[in-house]
Protein backbone atom coordinates (compact mmCIF):
# COMPACT_ATOMS: atom_id res chain seq x y z
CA UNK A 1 0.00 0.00 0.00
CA UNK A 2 0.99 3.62 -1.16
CA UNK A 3 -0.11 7.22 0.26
CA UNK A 4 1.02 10.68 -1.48
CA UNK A 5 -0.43 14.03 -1.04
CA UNK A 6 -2.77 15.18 -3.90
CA UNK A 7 -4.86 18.27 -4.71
CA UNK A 8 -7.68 18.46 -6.62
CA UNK A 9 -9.40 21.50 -8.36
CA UNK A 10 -13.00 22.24 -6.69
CA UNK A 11 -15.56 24.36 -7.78
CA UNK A 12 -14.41 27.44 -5.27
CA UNK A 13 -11.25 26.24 -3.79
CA UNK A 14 -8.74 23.47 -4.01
CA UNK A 15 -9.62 20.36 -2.01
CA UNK A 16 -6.20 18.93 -0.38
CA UNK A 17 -5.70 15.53 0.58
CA UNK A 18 -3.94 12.08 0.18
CA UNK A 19 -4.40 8.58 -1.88
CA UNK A 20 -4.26 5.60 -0.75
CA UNK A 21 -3.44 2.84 -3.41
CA UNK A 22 -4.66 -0.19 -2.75
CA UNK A 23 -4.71 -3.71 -5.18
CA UNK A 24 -4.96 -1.50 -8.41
CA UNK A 25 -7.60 1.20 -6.71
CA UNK A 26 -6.31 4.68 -5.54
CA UNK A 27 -8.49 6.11 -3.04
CA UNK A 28 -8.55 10.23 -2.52
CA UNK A 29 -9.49 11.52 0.99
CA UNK A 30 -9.99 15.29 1.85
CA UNK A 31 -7.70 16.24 4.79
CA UNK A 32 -11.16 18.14 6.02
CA UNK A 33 -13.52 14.75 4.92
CA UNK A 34 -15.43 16.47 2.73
CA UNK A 35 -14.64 14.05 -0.59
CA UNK A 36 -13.77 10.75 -1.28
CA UNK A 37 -13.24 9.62 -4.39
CA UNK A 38 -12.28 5.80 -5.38
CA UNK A 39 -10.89 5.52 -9.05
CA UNK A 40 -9.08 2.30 -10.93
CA UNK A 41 -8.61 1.37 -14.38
CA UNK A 42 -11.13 -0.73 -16.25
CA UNK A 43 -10.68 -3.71 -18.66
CA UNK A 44 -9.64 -1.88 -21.39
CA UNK A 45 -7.02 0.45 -19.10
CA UNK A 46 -9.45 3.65 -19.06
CA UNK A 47 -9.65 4.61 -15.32
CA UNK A 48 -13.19 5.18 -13.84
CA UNK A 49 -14.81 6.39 -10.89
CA UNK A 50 -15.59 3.09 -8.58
CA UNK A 51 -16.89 5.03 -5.36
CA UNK A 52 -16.65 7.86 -3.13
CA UNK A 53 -18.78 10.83 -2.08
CA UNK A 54 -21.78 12.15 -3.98
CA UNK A 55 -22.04 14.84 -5.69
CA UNK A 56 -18.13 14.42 -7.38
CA UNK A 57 -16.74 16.24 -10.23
CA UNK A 58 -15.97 14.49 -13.50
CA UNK A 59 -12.64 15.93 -14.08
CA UNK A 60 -11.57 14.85 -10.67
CA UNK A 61 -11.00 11.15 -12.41
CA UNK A 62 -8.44 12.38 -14.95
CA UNK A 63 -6.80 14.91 -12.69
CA UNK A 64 -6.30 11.99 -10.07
CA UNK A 65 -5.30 9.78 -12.65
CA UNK A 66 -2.62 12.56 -13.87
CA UNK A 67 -1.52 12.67 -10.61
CA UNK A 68 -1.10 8.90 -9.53
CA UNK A 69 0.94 8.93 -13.09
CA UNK A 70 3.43 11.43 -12.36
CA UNK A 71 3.49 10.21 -8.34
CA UNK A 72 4.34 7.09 -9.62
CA UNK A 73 7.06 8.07 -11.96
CA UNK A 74 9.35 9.57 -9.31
CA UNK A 75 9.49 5.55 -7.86
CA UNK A 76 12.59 3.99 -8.41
């Protein structure tokens, strides 16, 4: 299991947080619990949105995608 800090882009401010990876899911939890949003990649390798709070943001699954890409990147 993995954790890194994240940030994603809310409707008025930034929502801060960390992901959890866990068995191929990556799970994003607001440092203030105010979002959680599960995401992993489907059969075909497209990621989706597989749980988490209501109401979410679309965009949130690529921009946590972006950013599980590039945090996994830096490991060597």
């Amino acid at each position: 299991m993995e954790e890194f800090e994240a940030v994603l882009t809310g409707t008025d401010t930034d929502v801060n947080g960390t992901v959890i990876s866990n068995a191929g899911a990556y799970t994003f939890k607001a440092i203030d619990d105010s979002l959680e949003l599960t995401i992993a990649r489907d059969t075909e390798g497209n990621w989706e949105r597989i749980g988490g709070t209501e109401p979410y943001l679309s965009g949130w699954i690529d921009e946590l995608a972006e950013q599980i890409h590039t945090n996994n990147s830096k490991v060597i």
